[in-house]
Protein backbone atom coordinates (compact mmCIF):
# COMPACT_ATOMS: atom_id res chain seq x y z
CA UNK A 1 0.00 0.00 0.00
CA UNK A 2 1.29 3.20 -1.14
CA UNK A 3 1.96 6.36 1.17
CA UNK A 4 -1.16 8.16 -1.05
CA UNK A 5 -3.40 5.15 -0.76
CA UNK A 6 -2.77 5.17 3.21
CA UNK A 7 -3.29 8.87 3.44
CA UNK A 8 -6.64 8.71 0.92
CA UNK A 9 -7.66 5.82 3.41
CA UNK A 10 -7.24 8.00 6.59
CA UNK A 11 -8.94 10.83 5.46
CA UNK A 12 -11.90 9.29 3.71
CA UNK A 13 -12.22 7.44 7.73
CA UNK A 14 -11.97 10.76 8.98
CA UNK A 15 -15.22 12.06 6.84
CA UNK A 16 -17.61 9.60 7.79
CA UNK A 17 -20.79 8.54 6.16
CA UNK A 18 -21.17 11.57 4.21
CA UNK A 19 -17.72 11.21 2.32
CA UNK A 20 -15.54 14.38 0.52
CA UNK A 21 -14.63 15.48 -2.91
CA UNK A 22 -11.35 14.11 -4.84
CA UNK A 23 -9.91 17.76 -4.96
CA UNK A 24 -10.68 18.14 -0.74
CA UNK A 25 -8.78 14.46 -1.11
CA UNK A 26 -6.18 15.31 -2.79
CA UNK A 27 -5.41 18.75 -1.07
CA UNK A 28 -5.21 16.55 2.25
CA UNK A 29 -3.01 14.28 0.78
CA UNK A 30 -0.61 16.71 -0.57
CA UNK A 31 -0.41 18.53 2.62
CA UNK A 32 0.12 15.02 4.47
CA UNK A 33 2.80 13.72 1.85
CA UNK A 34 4.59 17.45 0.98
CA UNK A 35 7.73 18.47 2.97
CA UNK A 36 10.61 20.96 2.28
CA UNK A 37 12.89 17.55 1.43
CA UNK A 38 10.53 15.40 -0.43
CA UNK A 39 8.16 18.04 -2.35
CA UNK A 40 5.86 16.75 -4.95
CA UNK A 41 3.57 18.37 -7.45
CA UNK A 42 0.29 19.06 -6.52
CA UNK A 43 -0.58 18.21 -10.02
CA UNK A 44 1.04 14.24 -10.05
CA UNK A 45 -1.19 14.23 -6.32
CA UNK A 46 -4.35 15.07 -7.47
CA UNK A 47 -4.01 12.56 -10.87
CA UNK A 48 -2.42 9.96 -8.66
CA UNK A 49 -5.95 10.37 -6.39
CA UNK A 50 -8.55 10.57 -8.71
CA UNK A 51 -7.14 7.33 -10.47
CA UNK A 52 -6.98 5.37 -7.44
CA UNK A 53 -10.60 6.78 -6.29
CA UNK A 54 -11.70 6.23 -9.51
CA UNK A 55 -10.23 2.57 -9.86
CA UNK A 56 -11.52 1.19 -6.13
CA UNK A 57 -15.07 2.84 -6.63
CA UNK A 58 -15.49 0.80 -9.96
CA UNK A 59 -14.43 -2.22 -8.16
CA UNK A 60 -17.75 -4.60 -6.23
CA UNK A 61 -15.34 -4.94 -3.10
CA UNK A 62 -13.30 -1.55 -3.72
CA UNK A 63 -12.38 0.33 -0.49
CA UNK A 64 -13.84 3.25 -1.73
CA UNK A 65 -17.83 3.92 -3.36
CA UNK A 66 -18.86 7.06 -5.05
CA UNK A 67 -21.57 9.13 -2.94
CA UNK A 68 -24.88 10.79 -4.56
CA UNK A 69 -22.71 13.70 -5.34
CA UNK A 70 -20.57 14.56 -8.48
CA UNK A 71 -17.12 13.42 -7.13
CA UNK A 72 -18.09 12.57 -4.01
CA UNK A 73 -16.29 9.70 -2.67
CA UNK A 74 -16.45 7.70 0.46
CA UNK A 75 -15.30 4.36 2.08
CA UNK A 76 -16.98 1.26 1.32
CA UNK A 77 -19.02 -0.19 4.11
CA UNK A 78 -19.46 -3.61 2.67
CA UNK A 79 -15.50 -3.20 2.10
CA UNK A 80 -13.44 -5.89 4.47
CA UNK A 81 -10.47 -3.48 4.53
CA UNK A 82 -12.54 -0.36 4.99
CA UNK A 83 -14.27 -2.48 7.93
CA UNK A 84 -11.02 -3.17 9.55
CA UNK A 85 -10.15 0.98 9.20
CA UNK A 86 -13.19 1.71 11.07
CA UNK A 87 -12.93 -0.59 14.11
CA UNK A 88 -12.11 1.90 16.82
CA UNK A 89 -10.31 0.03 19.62
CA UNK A 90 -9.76 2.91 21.75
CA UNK A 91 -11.26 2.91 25.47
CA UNK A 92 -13.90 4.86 26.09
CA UNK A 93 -13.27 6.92 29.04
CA UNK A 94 -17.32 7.96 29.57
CA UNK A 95 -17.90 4.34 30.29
CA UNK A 96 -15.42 4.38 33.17
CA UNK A 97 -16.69 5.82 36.45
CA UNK A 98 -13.54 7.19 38.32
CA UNK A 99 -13.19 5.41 41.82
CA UNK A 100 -13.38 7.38 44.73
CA UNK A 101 -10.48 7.46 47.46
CA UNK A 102 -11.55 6.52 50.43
CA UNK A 103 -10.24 8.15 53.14
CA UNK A 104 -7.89 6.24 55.49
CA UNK A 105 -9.51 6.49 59.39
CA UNK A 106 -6.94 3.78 60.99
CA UNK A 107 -4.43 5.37 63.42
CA UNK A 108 -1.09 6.29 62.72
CA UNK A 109 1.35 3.88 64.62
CA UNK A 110 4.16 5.90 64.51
């Protein structure tokens, strides 16, 4: 898996059910793969995007599905890697009540 097709991954998890457009893609990747050593062309980003989007959405099991809008992509729910992206295996700290201290009433012994 390419650096791109990790960073098209990530943000396409980040925008949910409601998915983004390739050029809001592709600006995200740029800014995630661009640096002052390794700087690429916006231009080679945005084609290297729109091809893979364009690829995976016209796959039946592609990570990626087009939305109702013009452009619009999204990840594939019925996908099994885009199922493995959105497990979220952090803890949950709502669910934990925080334990109270109970206050120590034995006598010192010293």
């Amino acid at each position: 898996m390419s650096v791109y097709e990790r960073e098209i991954l990530r943000v396409l998890e980040e925008a949910g059910k409601k998915g983004l457009k390739a050029g809001k893609i592709a600006h995200h990747v740029f800014n995630a793969c661009n640096s002052m050593f390794e700087p690429v062309d916006f231009k080679d980003v945005h084609a290297a995007v729109c091809q893979y989007l364009w690829q995976q959405s016209k796959k039946a099991g592609g990570t990626v599905m087009r939305t109702d809008g013009w452009g619009v992509y999204r990840l594939n729910p019925h996908s099994r890697q885009a199922a493995q992206l959105l497990l979220d295996f952090s803890e949950k700290e709502e669910d934990q009540q925080p334990k109270k201290v109970e206050e120590d009433h034995s006598l010192s012994l010293f």
